[in-house]
C-alpha atoms as a PDB file:
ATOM      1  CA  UNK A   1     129.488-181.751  38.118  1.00  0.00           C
ATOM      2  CA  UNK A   2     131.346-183.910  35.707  1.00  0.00           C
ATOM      3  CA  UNK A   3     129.584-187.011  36.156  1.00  0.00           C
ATOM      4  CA  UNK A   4     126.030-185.334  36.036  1.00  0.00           C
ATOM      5  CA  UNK A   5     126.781-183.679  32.787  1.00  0.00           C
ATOM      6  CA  UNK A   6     127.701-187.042  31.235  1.00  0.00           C
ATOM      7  CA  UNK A   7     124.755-188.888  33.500  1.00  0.00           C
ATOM      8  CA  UNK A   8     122.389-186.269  31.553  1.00  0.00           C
ATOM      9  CA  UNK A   9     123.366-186.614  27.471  1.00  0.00           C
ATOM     10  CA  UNK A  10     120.943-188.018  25.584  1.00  0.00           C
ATOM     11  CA  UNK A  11     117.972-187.679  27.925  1.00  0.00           C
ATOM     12  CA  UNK A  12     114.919-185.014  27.643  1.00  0.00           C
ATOM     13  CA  UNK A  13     116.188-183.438  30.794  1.00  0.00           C
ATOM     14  CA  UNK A  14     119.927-182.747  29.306  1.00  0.00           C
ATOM     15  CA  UNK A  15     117.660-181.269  26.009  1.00  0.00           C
ATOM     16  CA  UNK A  16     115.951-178.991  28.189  1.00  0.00           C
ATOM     17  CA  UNK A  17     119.380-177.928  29.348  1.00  0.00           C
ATOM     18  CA  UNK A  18     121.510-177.955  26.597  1.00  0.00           C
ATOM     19  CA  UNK A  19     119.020-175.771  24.407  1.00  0.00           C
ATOM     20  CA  UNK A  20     119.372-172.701  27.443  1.00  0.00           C
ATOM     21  CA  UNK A  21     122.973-173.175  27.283  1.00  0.00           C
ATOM     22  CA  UNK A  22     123.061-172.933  23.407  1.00  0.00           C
ATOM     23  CA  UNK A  23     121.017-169.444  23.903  1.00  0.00           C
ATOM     24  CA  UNK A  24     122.974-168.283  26.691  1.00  0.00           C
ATOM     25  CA  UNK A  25     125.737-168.780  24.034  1.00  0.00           C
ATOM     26  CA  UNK A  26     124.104-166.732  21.809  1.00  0.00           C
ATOM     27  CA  UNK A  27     123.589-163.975  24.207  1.00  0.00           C
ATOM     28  CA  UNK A  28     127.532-164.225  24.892  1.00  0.00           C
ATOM     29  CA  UNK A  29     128.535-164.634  21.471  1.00  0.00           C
ATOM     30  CA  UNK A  30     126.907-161.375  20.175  1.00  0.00           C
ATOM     31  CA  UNK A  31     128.683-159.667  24.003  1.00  0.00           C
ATOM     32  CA  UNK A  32     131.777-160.954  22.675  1.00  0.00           C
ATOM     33  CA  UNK A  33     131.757-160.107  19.069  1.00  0.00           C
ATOM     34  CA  UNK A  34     130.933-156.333  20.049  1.00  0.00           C
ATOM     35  CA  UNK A  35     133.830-156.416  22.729  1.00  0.00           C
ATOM     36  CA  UNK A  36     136.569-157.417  20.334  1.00  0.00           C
ATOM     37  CA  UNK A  37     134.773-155.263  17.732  1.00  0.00           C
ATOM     38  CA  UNK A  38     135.143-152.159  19.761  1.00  0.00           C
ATOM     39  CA  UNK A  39     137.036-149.309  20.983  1.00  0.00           C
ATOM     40  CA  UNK A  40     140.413-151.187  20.545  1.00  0.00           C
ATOM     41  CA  UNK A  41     142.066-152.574  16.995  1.00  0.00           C
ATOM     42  CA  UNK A  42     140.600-156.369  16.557  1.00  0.00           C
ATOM     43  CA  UNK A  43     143.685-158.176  16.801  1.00  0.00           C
ATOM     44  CA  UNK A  44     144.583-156.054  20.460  1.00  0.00           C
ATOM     45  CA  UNK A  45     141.194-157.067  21.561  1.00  0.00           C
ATOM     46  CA  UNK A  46     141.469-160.409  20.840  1.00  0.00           C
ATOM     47  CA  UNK A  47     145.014-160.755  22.313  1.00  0.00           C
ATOM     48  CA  UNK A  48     144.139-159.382  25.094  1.00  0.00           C
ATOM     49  CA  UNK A  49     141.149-161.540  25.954  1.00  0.00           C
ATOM     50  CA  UNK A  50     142.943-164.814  25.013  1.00  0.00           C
ATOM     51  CA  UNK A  51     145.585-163.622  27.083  1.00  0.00           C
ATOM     52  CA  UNK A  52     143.387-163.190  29.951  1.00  0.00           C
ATOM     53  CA  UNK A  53     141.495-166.484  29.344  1.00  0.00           C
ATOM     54  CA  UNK A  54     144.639-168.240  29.238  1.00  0.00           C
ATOM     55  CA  UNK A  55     145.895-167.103  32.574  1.00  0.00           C
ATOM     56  CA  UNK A  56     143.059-167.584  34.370  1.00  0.00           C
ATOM     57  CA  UNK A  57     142.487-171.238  32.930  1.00  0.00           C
ATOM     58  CA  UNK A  58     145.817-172.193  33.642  1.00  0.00           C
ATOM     59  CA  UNK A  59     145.659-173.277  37.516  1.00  0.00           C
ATOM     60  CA  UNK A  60     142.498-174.821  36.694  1.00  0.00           C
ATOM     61  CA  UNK A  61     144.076-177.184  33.455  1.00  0.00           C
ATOM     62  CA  UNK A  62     146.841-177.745  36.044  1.00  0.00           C
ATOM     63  CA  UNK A  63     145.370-178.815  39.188  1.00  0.00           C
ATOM     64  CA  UNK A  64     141.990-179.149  39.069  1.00  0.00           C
ATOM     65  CA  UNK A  65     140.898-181.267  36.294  1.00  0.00           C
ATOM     66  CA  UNK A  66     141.587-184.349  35.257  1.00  0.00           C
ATOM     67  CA  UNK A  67     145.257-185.236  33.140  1.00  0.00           C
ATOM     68  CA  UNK A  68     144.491-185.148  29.361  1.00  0.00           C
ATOM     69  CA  UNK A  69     144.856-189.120  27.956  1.00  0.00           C
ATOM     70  CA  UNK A  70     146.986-189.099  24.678  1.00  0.00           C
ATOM     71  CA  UNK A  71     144.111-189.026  22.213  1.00  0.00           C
ATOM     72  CA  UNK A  72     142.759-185.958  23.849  1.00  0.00           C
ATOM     73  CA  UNK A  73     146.035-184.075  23.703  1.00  0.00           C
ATOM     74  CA  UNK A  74     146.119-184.735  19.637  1.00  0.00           C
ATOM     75  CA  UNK A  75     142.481-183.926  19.620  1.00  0.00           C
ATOM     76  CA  UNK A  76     143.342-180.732  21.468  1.00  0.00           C
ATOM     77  CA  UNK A  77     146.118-179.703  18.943  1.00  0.00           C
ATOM     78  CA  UNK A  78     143.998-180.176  16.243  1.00  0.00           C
ATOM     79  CA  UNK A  79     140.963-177.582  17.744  1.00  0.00           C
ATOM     80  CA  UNK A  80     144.148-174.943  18.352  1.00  0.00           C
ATOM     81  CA  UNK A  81     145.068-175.522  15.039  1.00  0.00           C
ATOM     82  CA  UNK A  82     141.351-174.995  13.824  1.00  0.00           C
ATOM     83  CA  UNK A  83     140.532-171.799  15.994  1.00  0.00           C
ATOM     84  CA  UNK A  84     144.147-170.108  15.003  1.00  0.00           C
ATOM     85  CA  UNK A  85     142.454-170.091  11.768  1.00  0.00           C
ATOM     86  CA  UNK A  86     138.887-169.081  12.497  1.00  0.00           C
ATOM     87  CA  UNK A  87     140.698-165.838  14.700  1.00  0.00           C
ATOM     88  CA  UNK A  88     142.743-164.694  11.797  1.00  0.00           C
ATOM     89  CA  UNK A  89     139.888-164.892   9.011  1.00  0.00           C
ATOM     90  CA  UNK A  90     137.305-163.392  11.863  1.00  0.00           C
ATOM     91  CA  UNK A  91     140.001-160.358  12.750  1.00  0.00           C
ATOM     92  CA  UNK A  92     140.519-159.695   9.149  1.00  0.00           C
ATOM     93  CA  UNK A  93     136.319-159.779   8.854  1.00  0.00           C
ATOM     94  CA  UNK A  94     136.170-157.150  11.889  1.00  0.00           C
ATOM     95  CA  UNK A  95     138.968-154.896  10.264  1.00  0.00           C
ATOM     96  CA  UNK A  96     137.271-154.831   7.110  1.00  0.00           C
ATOM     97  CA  UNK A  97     133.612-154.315   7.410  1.00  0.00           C
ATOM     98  CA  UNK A  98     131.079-152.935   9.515  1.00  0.00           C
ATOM     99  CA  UNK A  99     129.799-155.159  12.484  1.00  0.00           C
ATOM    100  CA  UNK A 100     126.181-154.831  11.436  1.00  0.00           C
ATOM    101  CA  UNK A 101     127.193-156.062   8.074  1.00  0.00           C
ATOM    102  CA  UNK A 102     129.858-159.291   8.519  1.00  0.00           C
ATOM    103  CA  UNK A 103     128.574-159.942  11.963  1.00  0.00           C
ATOM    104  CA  UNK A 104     125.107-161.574  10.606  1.00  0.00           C
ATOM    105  CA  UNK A 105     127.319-162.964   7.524  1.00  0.00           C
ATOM    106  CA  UNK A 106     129.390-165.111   9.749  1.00  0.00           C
ATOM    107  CA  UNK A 107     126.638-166.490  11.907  1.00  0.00           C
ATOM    108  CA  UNK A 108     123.922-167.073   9.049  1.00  0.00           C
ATOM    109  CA  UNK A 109     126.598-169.271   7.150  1.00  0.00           C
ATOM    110  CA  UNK A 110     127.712-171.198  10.437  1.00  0.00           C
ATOM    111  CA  UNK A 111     124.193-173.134  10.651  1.00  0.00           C
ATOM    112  CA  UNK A 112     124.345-174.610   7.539  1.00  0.00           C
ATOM    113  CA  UNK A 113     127.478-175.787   7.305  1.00  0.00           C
ATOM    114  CA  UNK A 114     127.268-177.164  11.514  1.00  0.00           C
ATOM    115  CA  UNK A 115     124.120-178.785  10.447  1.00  0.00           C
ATOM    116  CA  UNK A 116     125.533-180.781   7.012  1.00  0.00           C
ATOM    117  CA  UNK A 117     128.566-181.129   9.134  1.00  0.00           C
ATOM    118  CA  UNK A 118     127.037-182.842  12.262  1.00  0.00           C
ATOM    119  CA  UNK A 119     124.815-185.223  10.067  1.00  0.00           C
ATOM    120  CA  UNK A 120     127.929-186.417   8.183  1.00  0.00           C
ATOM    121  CA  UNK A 121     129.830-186.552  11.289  1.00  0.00           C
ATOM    122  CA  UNK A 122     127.569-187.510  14.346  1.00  0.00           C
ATOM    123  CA  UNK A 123     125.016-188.864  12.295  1.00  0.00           C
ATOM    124  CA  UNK A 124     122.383-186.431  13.267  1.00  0.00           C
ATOM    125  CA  UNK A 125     119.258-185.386  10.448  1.00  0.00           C
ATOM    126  CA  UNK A 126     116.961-182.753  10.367  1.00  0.00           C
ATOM    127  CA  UNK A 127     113.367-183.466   8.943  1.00  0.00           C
ATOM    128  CA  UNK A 128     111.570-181.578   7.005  1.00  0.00           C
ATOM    129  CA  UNK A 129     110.423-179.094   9.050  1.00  0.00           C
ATOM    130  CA  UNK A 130     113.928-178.467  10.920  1.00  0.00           C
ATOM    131  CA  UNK A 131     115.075-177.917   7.705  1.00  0.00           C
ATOM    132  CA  UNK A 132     112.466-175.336   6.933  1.00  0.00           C
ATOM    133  CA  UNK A 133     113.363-173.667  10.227  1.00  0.00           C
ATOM    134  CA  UNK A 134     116.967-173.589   9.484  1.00  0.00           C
ATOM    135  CA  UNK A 135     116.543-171.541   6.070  1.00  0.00           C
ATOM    136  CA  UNK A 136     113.641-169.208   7.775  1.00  0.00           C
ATOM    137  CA  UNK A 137     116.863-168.070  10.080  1.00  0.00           C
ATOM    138  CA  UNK A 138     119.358-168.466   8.058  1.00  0.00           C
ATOM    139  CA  UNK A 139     117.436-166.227   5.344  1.00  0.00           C
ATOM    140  CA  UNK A 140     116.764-163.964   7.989  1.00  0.00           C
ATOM    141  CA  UNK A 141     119.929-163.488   8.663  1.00  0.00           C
ATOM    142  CA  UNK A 142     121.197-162.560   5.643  1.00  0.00           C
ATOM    143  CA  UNK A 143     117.921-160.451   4.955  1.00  0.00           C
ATOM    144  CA  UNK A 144     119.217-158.557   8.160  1.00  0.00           C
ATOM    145  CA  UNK A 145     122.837-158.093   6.961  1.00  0.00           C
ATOM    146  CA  UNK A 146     121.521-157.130   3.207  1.00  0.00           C
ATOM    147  CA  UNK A 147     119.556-154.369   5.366  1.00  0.00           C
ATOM    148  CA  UNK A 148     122.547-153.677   7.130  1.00  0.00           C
ATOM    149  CA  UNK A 149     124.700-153.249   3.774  1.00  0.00           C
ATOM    150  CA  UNK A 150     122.195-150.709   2.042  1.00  0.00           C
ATOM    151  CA  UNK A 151     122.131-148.331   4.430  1.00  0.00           C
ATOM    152  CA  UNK A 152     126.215-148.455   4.855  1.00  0.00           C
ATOM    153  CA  UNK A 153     127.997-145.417   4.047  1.00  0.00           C
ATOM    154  CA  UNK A 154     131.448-145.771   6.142  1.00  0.00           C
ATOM    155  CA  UNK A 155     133.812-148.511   4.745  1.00  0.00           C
ATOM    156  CA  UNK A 156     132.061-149.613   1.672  1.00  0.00           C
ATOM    157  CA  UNK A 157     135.745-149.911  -0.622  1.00  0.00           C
ATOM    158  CA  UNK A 158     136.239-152.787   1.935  1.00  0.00           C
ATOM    159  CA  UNK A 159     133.372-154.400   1.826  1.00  0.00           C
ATOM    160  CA  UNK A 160     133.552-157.095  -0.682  1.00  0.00           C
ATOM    161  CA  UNK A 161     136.862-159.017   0.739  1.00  0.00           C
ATOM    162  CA  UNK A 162     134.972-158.428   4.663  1.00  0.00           C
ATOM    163  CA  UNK A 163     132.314-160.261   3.007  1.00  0.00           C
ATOM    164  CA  UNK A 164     134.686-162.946   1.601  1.00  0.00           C
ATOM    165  CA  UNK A 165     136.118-163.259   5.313  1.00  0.00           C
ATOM    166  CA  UNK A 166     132.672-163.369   6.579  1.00  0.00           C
ATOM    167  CA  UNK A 167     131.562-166.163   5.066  1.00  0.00           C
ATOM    168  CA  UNK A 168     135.079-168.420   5.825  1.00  0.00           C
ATOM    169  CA  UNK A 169     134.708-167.349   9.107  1.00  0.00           C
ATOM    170  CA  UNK A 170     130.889-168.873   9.098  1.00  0.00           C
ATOM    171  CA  UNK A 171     132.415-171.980   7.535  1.00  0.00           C
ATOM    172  CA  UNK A 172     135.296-172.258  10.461  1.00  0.00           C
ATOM    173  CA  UNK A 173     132.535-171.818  12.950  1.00  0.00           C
ATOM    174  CA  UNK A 174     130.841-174.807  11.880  1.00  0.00           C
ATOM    175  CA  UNK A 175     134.084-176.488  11.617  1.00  0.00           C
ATOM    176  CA  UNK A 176     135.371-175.717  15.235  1.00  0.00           C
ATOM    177  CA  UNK A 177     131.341-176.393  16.266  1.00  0.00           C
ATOM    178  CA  UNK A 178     131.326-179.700  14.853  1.00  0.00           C
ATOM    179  CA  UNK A 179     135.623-180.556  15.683  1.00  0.00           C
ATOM    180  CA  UNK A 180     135.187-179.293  19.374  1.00  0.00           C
ATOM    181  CA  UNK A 181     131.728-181.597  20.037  1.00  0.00           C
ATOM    182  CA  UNK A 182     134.056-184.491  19.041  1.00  0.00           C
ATOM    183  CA  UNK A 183     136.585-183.496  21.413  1.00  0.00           C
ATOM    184  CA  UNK A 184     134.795-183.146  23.767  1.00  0.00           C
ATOM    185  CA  UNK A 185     132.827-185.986  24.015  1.00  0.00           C
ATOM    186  CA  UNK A 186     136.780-187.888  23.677  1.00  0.00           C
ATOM    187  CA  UNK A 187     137.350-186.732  27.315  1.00  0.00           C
ATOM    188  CA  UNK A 188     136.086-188.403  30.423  1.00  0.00           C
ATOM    189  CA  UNK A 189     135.395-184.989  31.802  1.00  0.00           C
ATOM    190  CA  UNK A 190     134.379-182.490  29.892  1.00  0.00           C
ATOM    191  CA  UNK A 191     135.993-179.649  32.121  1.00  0.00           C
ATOM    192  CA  UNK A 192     138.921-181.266  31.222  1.00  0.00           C
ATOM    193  CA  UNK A 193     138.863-180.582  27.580  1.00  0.00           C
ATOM    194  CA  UNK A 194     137.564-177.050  28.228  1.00  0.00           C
ATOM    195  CA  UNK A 195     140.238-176.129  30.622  1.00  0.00           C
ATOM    196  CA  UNK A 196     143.145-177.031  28.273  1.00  0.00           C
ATOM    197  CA  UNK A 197     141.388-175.850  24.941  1.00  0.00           C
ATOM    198  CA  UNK A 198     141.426-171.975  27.159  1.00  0.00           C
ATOM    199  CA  UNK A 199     144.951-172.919  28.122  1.00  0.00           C
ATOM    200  CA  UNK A 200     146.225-173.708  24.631  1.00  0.00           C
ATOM    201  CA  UNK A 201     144.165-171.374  22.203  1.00  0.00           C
ATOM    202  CA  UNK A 202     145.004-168.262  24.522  1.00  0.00           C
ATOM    203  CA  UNK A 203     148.852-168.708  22.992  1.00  0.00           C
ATOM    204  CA  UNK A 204     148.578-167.920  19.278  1.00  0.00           C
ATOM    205  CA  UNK A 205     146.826-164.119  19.820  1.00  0.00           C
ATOM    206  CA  UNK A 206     149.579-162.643  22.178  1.00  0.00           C
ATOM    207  CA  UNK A 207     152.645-163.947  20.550  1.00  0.00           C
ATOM    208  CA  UNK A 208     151.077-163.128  17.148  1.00  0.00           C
ATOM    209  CA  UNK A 209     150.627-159.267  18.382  1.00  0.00           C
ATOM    210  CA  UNK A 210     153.578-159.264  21.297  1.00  0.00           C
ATOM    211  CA  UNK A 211     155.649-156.089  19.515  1.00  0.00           C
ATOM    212  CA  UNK A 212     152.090-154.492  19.425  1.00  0.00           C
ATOM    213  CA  UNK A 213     151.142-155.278  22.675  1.00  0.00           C
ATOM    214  CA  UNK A 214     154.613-154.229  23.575  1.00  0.00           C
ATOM    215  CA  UNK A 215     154.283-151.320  21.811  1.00  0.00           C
ATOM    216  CA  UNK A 216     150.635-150.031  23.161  1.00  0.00           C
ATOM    217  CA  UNK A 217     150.663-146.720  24.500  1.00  0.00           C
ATOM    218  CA  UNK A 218     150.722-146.332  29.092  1.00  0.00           C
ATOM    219  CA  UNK A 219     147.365-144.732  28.490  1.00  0.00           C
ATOM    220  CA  UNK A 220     145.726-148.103  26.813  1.00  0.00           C
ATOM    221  CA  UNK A 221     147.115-150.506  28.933  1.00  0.00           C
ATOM    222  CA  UNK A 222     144.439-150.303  31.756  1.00  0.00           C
ATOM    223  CA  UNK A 223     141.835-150.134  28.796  1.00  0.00           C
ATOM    224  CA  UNK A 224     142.604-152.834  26.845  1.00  0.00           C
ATOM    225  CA  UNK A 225     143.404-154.851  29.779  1.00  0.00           C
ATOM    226  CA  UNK A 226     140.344-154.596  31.119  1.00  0.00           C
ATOM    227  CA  UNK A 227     138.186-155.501  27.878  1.00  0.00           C
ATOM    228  CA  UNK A 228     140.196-158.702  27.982  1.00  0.00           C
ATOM    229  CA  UNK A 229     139.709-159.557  31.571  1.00  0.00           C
ATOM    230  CA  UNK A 230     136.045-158.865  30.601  1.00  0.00           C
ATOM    231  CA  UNK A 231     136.044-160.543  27.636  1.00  0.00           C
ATOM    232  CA  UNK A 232     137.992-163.693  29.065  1.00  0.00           C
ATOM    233  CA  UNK A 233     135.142-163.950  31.455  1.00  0.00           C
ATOM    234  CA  UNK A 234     132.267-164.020  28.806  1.00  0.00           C
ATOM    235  CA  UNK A 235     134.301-166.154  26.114  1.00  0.00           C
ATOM    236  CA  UNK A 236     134.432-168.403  29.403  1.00  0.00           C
ATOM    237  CA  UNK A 237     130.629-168.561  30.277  1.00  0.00           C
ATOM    238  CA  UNK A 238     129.949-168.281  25.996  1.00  0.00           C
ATOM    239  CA  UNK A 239     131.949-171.078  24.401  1.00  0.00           C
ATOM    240  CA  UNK A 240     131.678-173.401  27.358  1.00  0.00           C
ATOM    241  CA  UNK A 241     128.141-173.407  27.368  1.00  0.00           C
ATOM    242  CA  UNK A 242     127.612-174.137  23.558  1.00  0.00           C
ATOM    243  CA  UNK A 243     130.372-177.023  24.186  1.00  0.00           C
ATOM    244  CA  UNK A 244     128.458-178.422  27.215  1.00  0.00           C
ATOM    245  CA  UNK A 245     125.318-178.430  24.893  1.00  0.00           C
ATOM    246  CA  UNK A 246     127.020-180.160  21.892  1.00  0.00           C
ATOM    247  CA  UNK A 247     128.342-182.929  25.189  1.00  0.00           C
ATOM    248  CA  UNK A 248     124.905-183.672  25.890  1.00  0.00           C
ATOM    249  CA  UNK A 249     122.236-182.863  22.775  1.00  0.00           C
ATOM    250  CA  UNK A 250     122.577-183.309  19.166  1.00  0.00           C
ATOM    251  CA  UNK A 251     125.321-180.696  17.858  1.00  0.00           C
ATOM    252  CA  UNK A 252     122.830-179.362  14.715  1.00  0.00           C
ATOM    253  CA  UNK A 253     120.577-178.085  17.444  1.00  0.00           C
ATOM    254  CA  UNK A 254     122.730-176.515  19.689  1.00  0.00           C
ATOM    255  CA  UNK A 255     124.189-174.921  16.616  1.00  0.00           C
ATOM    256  CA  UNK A 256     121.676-173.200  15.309  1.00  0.00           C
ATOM    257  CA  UNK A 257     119.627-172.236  18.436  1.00  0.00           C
ATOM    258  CA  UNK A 258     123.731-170.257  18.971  1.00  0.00           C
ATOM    259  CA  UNK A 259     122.677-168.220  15.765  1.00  0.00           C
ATOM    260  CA  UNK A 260     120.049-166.744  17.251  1.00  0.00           C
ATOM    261  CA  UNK A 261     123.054-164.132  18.700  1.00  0.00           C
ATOM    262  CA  UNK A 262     122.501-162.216  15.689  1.00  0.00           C
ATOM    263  CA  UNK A 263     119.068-160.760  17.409  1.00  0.00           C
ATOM    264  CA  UNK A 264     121.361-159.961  20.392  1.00  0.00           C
ATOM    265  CA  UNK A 265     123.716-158.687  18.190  1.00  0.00           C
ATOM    266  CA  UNK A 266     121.043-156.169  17.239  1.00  0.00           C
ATOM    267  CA  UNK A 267     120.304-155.751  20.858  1.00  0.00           C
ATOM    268  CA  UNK A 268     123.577-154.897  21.592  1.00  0.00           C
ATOM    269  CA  UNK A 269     124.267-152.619  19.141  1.00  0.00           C
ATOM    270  CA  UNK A 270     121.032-150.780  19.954  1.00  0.00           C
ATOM    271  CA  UNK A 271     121.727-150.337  23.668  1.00  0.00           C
ATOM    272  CA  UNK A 272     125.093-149.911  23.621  1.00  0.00           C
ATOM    273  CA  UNK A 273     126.731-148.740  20.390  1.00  0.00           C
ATOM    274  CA  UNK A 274     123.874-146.612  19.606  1.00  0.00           C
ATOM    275  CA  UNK A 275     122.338-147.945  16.703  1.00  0.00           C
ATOM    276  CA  UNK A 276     118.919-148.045  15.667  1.00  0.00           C
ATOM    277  CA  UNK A 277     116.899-151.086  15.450  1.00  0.00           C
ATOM    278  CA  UNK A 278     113.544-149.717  13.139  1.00  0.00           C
ATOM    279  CA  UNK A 279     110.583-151.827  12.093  1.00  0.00           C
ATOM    280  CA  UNK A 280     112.340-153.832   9.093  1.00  0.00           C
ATOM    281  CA  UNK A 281     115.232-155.118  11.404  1.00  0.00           C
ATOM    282  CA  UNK A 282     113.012-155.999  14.074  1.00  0.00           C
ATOM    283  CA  UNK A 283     110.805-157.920  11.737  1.00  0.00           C
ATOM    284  CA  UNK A 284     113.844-159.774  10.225  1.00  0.00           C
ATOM    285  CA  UNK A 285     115.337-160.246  14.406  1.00  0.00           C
ATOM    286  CA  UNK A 286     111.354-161.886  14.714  1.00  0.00           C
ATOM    287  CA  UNK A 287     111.815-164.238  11.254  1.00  0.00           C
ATOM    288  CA  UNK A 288     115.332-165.810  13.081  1.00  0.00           C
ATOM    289  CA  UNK A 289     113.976-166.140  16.327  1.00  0.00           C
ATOM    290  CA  UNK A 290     111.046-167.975  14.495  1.00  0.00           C
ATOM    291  CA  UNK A 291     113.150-170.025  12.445  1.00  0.00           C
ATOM    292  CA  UNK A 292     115.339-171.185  15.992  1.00  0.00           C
ATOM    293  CA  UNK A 293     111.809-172.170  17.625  1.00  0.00           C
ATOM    294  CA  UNK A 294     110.929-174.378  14.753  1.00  0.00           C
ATOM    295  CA  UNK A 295     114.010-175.606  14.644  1.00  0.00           C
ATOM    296  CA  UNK A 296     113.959-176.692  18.602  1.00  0.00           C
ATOM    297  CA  UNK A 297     110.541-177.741  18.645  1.00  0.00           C
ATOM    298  CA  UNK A 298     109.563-179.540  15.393  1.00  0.00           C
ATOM    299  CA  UNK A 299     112.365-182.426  16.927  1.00  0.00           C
END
């Protein structure tokens, strides 16, 4: 498996690939965001999921995969160091403001700054038209959360700091996007990096919240345990196939093609939280879809 996802970067076949893993990301993403937005305080959610993720990673980082070399382990350190941060400012977003609201914030800032990242970083432009496609989503995106906002009537005192959150989360997603792609392509195999990034990021959560956790009521314990056995499985199948993409197609791409889990963030929330989708919405879910097309196809 290894060897044919490095035997496929860079060719039209690993393209082809790597853009249905970047929207099977998206699909995940906007899964994931609702789980840890849910019925359970952010920070338990999360916890719970990394702690889940971690566990189950563990006897694959240990005897499975390949050793990390020395570069990867610093490179590997420096992406736990980079997600402790994006999970703090995203938990503070979630606590603050309404999912239909931040959730569109977060992701319509992350394309810009992935794409401006990944030219400076991997060298990687847009032309013209890319670029147009970019701010048709990305203005979508924040059309759809501007939406969102006016018809808010719940949690409005809080909005303006979940807003400030929102948009450093965006910028840590582009920075963990763009740091991760690097790391990745560091290893020899890829499932090595992926296996010890679940291993090592699943530590900060639980320790962070242990008295909580500690302190959670017999009645939530099946609950909450549950979510994060469910959520470990989608954060699996979510952020390793936007990492697989970045191994083997350009990192803007894959980025922004990911955004397009605002639409099924808007799915989601229709078919399971209950909310309604109306014309304007699903005009503004058409624009980013649009803008994600152009995007992959004016290449």
């Amino acid at each position: 498996m290894s060897e044919w996802v490095t035997s496929i970067a860079g060719t039209p076949e690993g393209a082809r690939i790597a853009s249905m893993l970047a929207l099977s990301a998206a699909f995940l993403h906007a899964l994931f965001g609702a789980l840890q937005k849910g019925r359970h305080d952010p920070w338990l959610s999360r916890a719970a999921i990394d702690l889940s993720y971690g566990l189950m990673a563990l006897p694959i980082a240990l005897f499975v995969v390949p050793w990390p070399t020395p570069d990867l382990w610093l490179a590997l350190l420096g992406a736990m160091a980079i997600h402790i941060a994006y999970k703090v400012a995203q938990a503070q977003t979630y606590q603050r403001g309404a999912y239909t609201v931040v959730y569109p914030v977060v992701r319509g800032s992350a394309p810009l700054f992935a794409v401006i990242a990944a030219g400076l970083v991997f060298h990687e432009h847009f032309n013209l038209v890319q670029w147009l496609g970019v701010l048709l989503l990305t203005g979508s995106i924040f059309g759809l959360a501007g939406y969102n906002l006016r018809r808010l009537v719940l949690g409005r005192e809080t909005l303006l700091p979940a807003l400030g959150y929102a948009v450093l989360t965006g910028a840590l997603v582009a920075l963990y996007t763009t740091y991760d792609a690097w790391g990745i392509r560091l290893a020899a195999d890829p499932f090595t990096f992926l296996a010890w990034f679940f291993v090592l990021d699943s530590l900060f959560m639980p320790l962070w919240n242990l008295r909580r956790l500690i302190a959670l009521p017999r009645a939530e314990v099946m609950p909450l345990a549950r979510r994060g056995v469910l959520g470990a499985l989608v954060a699996f199948a979510s952020f390793g196939s936007i990492m697989l993409a970045t191994r083997i197609d350009d990192v803007g791409r894959a980025a922004v093609l990911r955004e397009t889990s605002t639409v099924f963030a808007a799915l989601v929330g229709w078919l399971i939280l209950g909310e309604k989708v109306g014309p304007v919405r699903a005009i503004l879910m058409a624009l980013i879809a649009a803008g994600a097309v152009i995007v992959e196809f004016a290449a």
